[in-house]
Protein backbone atom coordinates (compact mmCIF):
# COMPACT_ATOMS: atom_id res chain seq x y z
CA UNK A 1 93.65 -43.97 98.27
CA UNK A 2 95.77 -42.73 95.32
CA UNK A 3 99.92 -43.77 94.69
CA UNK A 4 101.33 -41.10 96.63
CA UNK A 5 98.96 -41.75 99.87
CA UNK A 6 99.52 -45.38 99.86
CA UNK A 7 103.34 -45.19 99.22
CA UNK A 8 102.94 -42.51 102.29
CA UNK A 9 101.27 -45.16 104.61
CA UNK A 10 104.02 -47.61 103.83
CA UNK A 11 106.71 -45.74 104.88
CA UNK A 12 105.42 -44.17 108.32
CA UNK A 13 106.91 -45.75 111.03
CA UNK A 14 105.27 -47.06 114.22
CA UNK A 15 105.94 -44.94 117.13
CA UNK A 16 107.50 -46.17 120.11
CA UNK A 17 108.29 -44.89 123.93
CA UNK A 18 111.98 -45.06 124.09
CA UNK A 19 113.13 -46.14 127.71
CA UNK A 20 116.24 -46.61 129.14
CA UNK A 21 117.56 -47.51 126.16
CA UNK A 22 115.00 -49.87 124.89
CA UNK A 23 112.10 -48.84 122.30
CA UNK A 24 108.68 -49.92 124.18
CA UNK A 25 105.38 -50.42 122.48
CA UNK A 26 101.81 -52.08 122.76
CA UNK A 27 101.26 -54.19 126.55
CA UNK A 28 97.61 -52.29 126.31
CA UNK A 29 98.54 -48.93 126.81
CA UNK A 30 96.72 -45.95 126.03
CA UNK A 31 96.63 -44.54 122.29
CA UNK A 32 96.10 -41.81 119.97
CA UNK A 33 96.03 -41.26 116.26
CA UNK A 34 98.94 -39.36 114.45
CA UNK A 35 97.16 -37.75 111.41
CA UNK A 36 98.46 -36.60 108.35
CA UNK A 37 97.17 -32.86 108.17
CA UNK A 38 97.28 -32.80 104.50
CA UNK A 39 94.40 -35.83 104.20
CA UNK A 40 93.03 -36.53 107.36
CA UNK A 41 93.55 -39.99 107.39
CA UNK A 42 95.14 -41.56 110.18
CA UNK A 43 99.07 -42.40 109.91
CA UNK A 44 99.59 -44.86 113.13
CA UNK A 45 98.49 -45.13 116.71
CA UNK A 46 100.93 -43.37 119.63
CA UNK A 47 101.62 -45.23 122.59
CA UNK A 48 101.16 -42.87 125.30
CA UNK A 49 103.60 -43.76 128.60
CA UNK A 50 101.78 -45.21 131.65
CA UNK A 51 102.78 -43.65 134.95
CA UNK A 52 104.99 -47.05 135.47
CA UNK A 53 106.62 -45.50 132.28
CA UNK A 54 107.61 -42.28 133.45
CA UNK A 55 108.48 -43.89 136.48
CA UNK A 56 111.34 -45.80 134.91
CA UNK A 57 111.99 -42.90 132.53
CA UNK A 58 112.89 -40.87 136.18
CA UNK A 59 114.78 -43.81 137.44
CA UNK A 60 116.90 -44.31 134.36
CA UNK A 61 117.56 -41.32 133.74
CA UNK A 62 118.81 -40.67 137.04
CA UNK A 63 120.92 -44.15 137.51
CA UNK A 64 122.68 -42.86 134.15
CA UNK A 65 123.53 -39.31 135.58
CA UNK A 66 126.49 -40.12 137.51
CA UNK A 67 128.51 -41.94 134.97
CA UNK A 68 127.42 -39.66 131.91
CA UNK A 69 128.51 -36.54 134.05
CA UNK A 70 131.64 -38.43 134.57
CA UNK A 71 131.97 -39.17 131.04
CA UNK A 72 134.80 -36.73 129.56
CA UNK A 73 133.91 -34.22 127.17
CA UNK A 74 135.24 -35.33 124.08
CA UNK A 75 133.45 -38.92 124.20
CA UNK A 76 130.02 -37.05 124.84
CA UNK A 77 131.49 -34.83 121.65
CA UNK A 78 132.02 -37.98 119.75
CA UNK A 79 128.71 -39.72 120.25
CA UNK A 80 126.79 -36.09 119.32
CA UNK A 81 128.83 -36.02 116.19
CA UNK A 82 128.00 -39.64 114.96
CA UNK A 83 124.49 -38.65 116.04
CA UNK A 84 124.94 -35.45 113.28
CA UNK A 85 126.34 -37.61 110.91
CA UNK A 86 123.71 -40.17 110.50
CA UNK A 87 121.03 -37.27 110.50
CA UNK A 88 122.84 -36.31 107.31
CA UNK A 89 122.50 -39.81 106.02
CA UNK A 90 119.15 -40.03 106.95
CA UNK A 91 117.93 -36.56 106.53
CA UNK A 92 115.79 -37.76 103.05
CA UNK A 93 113.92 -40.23 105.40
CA UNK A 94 113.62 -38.17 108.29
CA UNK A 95 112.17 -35.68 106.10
CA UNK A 96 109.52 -37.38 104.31
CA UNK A 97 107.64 -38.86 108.26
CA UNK A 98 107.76 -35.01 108.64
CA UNK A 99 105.94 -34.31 105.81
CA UNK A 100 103.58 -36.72 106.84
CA UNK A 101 102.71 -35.98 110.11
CA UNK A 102 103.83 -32.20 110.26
CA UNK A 103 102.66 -31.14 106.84
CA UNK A 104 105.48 -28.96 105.63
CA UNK A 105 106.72 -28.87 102.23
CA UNK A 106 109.44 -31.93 102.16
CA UNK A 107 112.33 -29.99 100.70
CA UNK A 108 111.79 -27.04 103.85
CA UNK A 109 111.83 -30.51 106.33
CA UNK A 110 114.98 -31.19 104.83
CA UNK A 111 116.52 -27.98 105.65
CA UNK A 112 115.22 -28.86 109.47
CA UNK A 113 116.84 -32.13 109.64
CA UNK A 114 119.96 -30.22 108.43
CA UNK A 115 119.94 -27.46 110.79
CA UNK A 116 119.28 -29.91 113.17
CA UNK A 117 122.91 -31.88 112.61
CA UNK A 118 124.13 -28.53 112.60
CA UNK A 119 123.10 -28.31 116.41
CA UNK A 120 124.61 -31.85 117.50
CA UNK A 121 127.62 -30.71 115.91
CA UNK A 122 127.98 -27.05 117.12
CA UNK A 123 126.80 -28.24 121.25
CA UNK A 124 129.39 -31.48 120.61
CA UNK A 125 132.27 -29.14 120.56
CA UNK A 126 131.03 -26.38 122.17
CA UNK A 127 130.61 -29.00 125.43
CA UNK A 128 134.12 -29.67 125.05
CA UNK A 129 134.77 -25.68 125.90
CA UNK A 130 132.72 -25.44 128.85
CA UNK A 131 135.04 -23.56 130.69
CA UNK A 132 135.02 -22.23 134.00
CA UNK A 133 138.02 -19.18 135.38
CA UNK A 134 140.33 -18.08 137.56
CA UNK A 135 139.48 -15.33 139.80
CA UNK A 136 142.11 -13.66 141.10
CA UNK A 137 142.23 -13.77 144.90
CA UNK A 138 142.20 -11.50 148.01
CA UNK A 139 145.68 -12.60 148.69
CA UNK A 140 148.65 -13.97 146.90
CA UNK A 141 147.96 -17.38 148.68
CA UNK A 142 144.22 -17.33 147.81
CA UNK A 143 143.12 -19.25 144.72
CA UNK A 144 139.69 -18.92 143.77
CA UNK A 145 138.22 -20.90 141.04
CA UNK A 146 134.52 -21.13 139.30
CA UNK A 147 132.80 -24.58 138.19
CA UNK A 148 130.52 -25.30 135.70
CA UNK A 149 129.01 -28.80 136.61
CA UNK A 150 125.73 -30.44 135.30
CA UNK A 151 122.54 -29.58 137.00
CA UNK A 152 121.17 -33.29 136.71
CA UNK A 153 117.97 -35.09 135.10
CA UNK A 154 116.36 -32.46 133.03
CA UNK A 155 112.58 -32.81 131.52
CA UNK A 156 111.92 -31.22 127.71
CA UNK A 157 108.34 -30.43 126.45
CA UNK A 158 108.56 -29.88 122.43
CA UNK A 159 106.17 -28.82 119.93
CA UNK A 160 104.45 -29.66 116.78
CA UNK A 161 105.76 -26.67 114.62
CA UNK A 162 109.24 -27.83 114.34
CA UNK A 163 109.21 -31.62 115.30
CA UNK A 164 113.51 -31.63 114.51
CA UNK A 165 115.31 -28.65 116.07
CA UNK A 166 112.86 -27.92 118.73
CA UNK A 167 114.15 -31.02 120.18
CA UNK A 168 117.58 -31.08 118.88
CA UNK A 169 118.08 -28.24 120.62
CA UNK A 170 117.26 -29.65 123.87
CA UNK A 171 118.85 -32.83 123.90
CA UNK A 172 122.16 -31.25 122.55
CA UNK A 173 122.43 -28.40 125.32
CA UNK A 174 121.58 -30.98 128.01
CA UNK A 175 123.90 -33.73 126.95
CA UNK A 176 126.57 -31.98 125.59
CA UNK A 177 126.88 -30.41 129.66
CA UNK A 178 126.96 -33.94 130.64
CA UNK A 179 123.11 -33.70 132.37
CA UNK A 180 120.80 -37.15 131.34
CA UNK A 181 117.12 -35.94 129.60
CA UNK A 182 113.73 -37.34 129.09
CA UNK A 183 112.05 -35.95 126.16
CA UNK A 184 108.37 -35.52 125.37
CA UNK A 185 107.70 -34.82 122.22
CA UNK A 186 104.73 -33.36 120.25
CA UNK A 187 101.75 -36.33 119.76
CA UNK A 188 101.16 -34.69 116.72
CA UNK A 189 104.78 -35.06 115.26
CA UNK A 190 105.69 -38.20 117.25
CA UNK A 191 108.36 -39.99 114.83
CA UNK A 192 110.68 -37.01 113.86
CA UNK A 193 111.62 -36.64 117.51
CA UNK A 194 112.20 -40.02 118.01
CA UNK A 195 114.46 -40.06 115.03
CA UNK A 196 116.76 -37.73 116.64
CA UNK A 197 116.77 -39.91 119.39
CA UNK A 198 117.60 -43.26 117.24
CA UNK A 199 120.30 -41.50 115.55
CA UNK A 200 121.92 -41.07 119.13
CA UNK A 201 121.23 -44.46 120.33
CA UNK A 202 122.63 -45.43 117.33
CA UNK A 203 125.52 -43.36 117.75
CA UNK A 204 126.07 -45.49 120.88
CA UNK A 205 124.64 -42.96 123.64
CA UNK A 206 124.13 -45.37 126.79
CA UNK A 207 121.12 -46.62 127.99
CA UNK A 208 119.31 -43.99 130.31
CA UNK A 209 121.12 -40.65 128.97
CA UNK A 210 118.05 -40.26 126.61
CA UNK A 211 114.29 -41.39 127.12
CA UNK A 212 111.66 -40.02 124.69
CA UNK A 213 107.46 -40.35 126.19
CA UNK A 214 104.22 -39.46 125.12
CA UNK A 215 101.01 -39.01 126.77
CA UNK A 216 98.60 -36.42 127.55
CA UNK A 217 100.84 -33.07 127.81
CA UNK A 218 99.38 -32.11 130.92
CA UNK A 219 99.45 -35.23 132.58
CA UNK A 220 103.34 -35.96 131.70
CA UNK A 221 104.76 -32.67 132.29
CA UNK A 222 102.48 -32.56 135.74
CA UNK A 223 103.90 -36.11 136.94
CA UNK A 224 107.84 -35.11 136.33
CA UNK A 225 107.81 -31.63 137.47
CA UNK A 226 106.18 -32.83 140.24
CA UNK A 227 109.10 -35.20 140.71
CA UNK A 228 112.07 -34.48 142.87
CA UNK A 229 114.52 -35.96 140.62
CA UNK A 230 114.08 -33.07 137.56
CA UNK A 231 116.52 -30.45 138.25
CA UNK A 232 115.22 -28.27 135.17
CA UNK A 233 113.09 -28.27 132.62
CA UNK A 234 112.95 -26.69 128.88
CA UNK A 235 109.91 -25.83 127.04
CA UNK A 236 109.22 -24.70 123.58
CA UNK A 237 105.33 -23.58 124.05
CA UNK A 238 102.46 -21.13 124.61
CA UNK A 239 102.77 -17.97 126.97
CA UNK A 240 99.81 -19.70 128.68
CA UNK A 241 101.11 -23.15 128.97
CA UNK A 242 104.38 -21.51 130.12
CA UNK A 243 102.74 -19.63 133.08
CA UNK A 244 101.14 -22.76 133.89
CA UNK A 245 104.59 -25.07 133.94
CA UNK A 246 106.77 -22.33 135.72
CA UNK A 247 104.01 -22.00 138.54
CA UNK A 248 104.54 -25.97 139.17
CA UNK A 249 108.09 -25.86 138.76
CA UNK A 250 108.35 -23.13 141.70
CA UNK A 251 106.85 -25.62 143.81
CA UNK A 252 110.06 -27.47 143.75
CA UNK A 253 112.40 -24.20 142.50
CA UNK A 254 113.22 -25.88 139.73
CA UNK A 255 115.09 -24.58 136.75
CA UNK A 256 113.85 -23.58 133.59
CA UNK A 257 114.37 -21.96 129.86
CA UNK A 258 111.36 -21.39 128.35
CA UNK A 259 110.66 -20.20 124.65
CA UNK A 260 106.94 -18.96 124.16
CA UNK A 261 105.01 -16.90 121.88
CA UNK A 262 105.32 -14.25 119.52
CA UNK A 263 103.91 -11.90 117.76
CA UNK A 264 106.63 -10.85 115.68
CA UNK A 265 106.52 -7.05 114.55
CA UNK A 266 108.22 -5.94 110.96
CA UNK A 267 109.15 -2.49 110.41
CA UNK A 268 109.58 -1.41 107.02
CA UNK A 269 111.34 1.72 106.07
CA UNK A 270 111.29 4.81 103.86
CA UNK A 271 114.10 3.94 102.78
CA UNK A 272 114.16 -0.08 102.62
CA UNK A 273 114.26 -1.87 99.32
CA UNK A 274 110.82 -2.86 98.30
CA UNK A 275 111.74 -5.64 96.18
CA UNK A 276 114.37 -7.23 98.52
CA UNK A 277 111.97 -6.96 101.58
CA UNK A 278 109.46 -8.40 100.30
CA UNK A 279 110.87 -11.24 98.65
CA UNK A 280 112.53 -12.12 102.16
CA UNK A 281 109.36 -11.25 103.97
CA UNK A 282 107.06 -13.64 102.00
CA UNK A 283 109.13 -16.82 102.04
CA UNK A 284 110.22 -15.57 106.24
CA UNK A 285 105.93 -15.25 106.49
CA UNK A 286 104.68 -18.43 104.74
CA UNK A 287 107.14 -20.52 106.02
CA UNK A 288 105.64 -23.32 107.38
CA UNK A 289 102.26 -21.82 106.69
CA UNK A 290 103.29 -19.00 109.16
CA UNK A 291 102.95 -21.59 112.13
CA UNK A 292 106.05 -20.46 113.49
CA UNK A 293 107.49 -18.67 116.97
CA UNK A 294 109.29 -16.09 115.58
CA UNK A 295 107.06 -15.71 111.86
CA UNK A 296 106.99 -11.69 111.26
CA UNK A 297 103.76 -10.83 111.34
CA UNK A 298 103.04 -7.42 112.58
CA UNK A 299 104.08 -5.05 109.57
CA UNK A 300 104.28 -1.30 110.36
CA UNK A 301 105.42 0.22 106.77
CA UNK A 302 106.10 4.13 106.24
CA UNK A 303 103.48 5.82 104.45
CA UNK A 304 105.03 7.08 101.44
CA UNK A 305 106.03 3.37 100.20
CA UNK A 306 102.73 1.73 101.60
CA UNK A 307 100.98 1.24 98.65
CA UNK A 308 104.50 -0.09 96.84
CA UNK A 309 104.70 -2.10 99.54
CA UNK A 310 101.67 -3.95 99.62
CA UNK A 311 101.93 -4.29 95.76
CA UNK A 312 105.20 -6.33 95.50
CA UNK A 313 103.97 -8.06 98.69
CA UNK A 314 100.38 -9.28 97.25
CA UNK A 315 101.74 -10.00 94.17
CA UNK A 316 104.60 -12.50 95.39
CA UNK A 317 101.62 -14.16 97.40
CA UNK A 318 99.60 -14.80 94.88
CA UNK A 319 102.69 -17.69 93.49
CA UNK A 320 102.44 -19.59 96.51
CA UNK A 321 101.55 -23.15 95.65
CA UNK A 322 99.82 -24.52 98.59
CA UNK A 323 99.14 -28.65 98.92
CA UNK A 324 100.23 -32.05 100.27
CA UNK A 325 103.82 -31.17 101.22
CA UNK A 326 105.04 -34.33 99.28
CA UNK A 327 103.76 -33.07 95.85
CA UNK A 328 106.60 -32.04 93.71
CA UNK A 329 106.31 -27.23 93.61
CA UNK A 330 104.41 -27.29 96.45
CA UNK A 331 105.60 -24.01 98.66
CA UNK A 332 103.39 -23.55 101.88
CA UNK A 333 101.73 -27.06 102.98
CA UNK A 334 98.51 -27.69 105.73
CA UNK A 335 98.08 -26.51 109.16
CA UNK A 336 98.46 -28.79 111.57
CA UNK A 337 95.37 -29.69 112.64
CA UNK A 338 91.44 -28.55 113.07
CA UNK A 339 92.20 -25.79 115.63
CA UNK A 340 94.40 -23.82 113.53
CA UNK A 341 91.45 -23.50 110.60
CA UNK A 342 89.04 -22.80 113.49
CA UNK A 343 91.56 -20.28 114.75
CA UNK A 344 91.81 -18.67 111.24
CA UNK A 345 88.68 -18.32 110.74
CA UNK A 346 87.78 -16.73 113.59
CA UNK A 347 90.70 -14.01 113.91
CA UNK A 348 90.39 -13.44 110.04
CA UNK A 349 86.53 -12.62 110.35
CA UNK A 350 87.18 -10.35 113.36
CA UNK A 351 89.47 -8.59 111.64
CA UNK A 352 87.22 -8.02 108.52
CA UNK A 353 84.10 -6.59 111.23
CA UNK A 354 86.61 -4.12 112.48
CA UNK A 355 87.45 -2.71 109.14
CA UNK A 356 90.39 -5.20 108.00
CA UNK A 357 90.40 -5.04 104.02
CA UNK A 358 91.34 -8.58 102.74
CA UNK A 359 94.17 -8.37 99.78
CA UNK A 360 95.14 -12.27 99.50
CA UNK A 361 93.32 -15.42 100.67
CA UNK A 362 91.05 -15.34 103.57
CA UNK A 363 89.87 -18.66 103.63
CA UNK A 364 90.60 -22.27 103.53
CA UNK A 365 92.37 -23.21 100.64
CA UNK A 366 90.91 -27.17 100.54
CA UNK A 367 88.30 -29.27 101.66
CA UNK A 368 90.15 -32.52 102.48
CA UNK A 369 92.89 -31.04 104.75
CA UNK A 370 93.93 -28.64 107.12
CA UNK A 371 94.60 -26.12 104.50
CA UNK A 372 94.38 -22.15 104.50
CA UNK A 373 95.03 -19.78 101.73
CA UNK A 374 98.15 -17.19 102.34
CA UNK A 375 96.70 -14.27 103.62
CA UNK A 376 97.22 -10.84 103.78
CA UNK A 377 95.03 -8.31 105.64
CA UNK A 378 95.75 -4.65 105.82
CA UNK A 379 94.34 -1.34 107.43
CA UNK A 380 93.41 -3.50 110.59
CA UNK A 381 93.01 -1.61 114.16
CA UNK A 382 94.71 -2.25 117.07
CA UNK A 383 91.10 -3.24 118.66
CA UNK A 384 91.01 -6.10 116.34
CA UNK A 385 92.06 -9.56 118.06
CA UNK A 386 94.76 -10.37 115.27
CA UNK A 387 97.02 -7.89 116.52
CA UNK A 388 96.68 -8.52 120.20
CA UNK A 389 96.87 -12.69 119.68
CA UNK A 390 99.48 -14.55 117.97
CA UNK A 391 97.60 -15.63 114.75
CA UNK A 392 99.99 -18.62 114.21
CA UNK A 393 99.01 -19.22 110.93
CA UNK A 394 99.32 -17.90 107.24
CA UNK A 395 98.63 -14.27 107.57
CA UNK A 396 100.51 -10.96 107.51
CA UNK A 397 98.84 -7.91 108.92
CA UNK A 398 99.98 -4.78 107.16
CA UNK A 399 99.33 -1.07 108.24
CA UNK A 400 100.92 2.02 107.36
CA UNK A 401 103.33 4.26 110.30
CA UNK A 402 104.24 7.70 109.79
CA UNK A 403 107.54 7.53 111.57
CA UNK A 404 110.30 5.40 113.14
CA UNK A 405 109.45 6.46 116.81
CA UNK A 406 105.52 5.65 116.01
CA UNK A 407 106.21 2.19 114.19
CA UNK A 408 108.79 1.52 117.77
CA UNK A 409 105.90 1.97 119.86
CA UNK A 410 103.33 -0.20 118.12
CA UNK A 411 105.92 -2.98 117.82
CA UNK A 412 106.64 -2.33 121.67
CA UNK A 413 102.83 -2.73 122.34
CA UNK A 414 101.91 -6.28 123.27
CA UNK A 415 103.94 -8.22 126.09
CA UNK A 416 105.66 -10.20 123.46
CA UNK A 417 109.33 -9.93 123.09
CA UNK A 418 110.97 -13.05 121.55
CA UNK A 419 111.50 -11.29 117.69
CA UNK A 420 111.39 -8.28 115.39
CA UNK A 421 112.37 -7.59 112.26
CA UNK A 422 113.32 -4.44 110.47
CA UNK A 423 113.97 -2.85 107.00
CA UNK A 424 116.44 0.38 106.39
CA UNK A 425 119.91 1.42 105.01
CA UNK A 426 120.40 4.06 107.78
CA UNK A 427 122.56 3.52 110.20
CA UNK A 428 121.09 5.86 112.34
CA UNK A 429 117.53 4.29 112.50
CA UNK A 430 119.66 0.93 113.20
CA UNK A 431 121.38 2.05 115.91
CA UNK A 432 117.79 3.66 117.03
CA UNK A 433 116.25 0.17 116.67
CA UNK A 434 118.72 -2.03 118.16
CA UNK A 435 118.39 -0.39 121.61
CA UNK A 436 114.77 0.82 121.74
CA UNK A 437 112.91 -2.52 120.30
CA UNK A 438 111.87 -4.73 123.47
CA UNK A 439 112.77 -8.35 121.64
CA UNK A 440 115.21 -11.00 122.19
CA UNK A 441 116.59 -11.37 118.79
CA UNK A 442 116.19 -8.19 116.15
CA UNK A 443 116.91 -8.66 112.20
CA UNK A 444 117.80 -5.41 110.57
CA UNK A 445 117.96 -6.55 106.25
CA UNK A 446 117.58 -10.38 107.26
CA UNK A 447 115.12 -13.04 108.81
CA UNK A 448 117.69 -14.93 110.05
CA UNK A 449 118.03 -14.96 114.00
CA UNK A 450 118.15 -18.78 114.72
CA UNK A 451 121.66 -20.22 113.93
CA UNK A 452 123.50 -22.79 116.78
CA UNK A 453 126.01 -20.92 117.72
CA UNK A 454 124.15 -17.57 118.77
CA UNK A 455 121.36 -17.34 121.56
CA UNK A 456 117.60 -18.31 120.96
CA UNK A 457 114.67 -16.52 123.31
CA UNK A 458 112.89 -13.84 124.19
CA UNK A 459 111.61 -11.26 126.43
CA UNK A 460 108.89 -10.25 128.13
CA UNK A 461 105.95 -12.82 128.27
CA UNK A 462 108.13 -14.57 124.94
CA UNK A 463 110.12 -16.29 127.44
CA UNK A 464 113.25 -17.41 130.05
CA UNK A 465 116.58 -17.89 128.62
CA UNK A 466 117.93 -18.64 125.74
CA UNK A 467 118.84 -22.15 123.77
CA UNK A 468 122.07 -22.18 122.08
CA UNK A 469 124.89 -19.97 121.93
CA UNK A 470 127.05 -20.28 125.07
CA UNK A 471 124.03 -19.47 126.81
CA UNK A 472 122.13 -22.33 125.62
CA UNK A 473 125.15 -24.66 127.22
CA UNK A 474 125.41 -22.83 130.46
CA UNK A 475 121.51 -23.15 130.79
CA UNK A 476 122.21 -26.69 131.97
CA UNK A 477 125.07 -26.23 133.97
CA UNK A 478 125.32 -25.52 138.54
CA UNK A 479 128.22 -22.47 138.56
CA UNK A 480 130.02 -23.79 141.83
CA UNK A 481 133.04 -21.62 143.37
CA UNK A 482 135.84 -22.64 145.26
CA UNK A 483 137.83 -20.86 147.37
CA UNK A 484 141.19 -22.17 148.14
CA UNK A 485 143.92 -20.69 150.60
């Protein structure tokens, strides 16, 4: 084991089940290995929660409901604000377990500890406006006036892909409307979730607010859906995993938002600025080594700048540095585990026995982690799995259009709806775009569609609601009316 592996090992944290306000380990429960997906090698063993755990997760969470929905506004505010500000302190440590057990490059988990303050902050005062009206009445002696009250214990299922605002997300919508949480999560990215969480109990958020568990996914999110103390539940997920939680959750008509899968379409213009798009389309696509929701993926580029295109897009590939996220110029880092190379390798190969030509990469990039090469893949048919399955992974898929209206129909294809992304100077095509693309978040010159204080989510098979924004608040709040006379 070289310097920078052994200085890694040191500094990983143990992971712990966080419980009414009380960090549990050990007492021979289950475990599993968090791995580093750069090496392989195993960072620490996760305690997965017994069903005596997420029994007292349920119980605390709802003895603590009462008095945190009775708790005003602007001391909730003031406890998600010390949270944000010790996430700022600590965002250099937070950063680096991500790198570990996430693989992305350490300066990009930064940015995600960041944005994740950013979201404590922006839900701690946007709790404190959670306003509900006046309605003017029938008569003059009529008052009628609308609520917005806490739904109750909430459950949230996170993922791997972003281990930081995935969850920060969560927690802040749900406490911020005064409703008490328990968090699971991703086993594969155990420790940056539960550093959220420290920074709150650290913050001073009372015992039973907050409890963080791990286990089997299906197992946990089976046992407290099942339950009759979750009012709602949020998950961050799979299309098919999503199907799967919403049919339990009906069971018991239980709220949900839900953010699923993608398969981001990018439609590039006559008119667009090679350069600028693809500058902004490389670093949007490799992000993260394209394991991300809302990655564009799906490129439908007019025919008379194809070639032009694909030029300034290949060549800007071709600099990515990919490696061990902690390595000093390192740009795109591992996949997260086995099943994304397996996943890869399959679509990729497909793609290439329909017709696909390869440009860039292909295959995997290293032998001793989960690594794959940037990829680019053009000409591919519809037929071809790649552009019917979210590839989740490093590669762009490029073919040419020969209009708006035919590009707008291949983007509208699949049943995915959660983004798109376009390229153009004329205001007519934008205007054309903005109402005819089926997504729940568009970006016309720009990548950027997740910010705190503007709604998250999709359409379609993409998802249920939206996290942040107003709408991210009032996703966690009962609208109650009362009618006075």
């Amino acid at each position: 084991m070289d310097m920078l592996h052994r200085a890694a090992a040191t500094e990983y944290p143990v992971p712990a089940l966080y419980l009414n306000g009380q960090w549990v380990n050990g007492a021979d429960r289950p475990t599993e290995p968090v791995l580093n997906p750069a090496t392989g090698e195993t960072l620490a063993l996760l305690t997965h929660a017994t069903t005596a755990d997420l029994d007292a997760a349920l119980q605390a969470a709802k003895a603590a409901f009462p008095a945190w929905r009775a708790t005003a506004p602007a001391e909730r505010s003031r406890i998600l604000r010390a949270a944000a500000t010790l996430l700022r302190e600590r965002a250099d440590h937070i950063a680096r377990i991500m790198t570990l057990e996430q693989g992305k490059p350490v300066a990009e988990a930064r940015l995600e500890i960041l944005a994740s303050a950013d979201t404590y902050d922006w839900y701690a005062e946007e709790g404190r406006r959670n306003y509900g009206r006046i309605v003017p009445g029938r008569t003059l002696n009529q008052r009628l006036s609308v609520l917005h009250e806490p739904v109750g214990v909430c459950a949230a299922f996170t993922p791997w892909n972003f281990p930081a605002i995935t969850p920060a997300r969560k927690i802040a919508g749900a406490l911020a409307a005064g409703c008490t949480l328990i968090l699971k999560p991703a086993e594969e990215t155990p420790n940056t979730g539960l550093e959220l969480v420290r920074a709150l109990h650290d913050a001073g958020l009372p015992a039973g607010v907050l409890n963080a568990v791990f286990g089997v996914p299906g197992n946990v999110s089976g046992y407290l859906l099942d339950s009759p103390d979750i009012a709602k539940f949020s998950f961050t997920g799979s299309t098919a995993v999503g199907k799967l939680l919403a049919a339990q959750a009906a069971k018991t008509l239980k709220r949900a938002t839900m953010e699923l899968g993608g398969h981001a379409p990018v439609i590039v213009c006559a008119d667009a600025n090679i350069e600028k798009a693809a500058d902004m389309l490389v670093a949007g696509k490799f992000r993260n080594a394209g394991q991300v929701c809302i990655s564009p993926t799906r490129f439908y580029i007019a025919d008379s700048i194809y070639e032009d295109f694909l030029a300034a897009f290949v060549e800007r590939v071709k600099k990515i540095k990919v490696g061990n996220g902690l390595e000093e110029g390192v740009t795109m880092g591992p996949m997260a585990n086995p099943r994304r190379l397996d996943a890869m390798k399959r679509l990729v190969a497909d793609a290439v026995q329909h017709g696909a030509r390869v440009l860039a990469g292909g295959k995997p990039a290293d032998d001793s982690g989960f690594f794959w090469e940037p990829t680019v893949l053009a000409d591919i048919p519809e037929t071809a799995a790649l552009m019917n399955e979210e590839p989740f992974g490093p590669l762009a898929l490029m073919n040419r259009v020969q209009s708006v209206d035919e590009a707008i129909s291949r983007a509208n294809r699949l049943p995915y709806g959660l983004a798109a992304y376009a390229f153009t100077q004329d205001s007519a095509v934008r205007t054309q775009l903005a109402r005819q693309l089926q997504t729940g978040m568009l970006g016309i010159n720009s990548l950027a569609v997740s910010m705190p204080e503007a709604p998250f989510g999709g359409v379609k098979e993409s998802g249920w609601g939206s996290e942040c924004g107003i709408e991210g608040l009032q996703a966690y709040c009962d609208v109650k009316l009362i009618s006075e006379d």
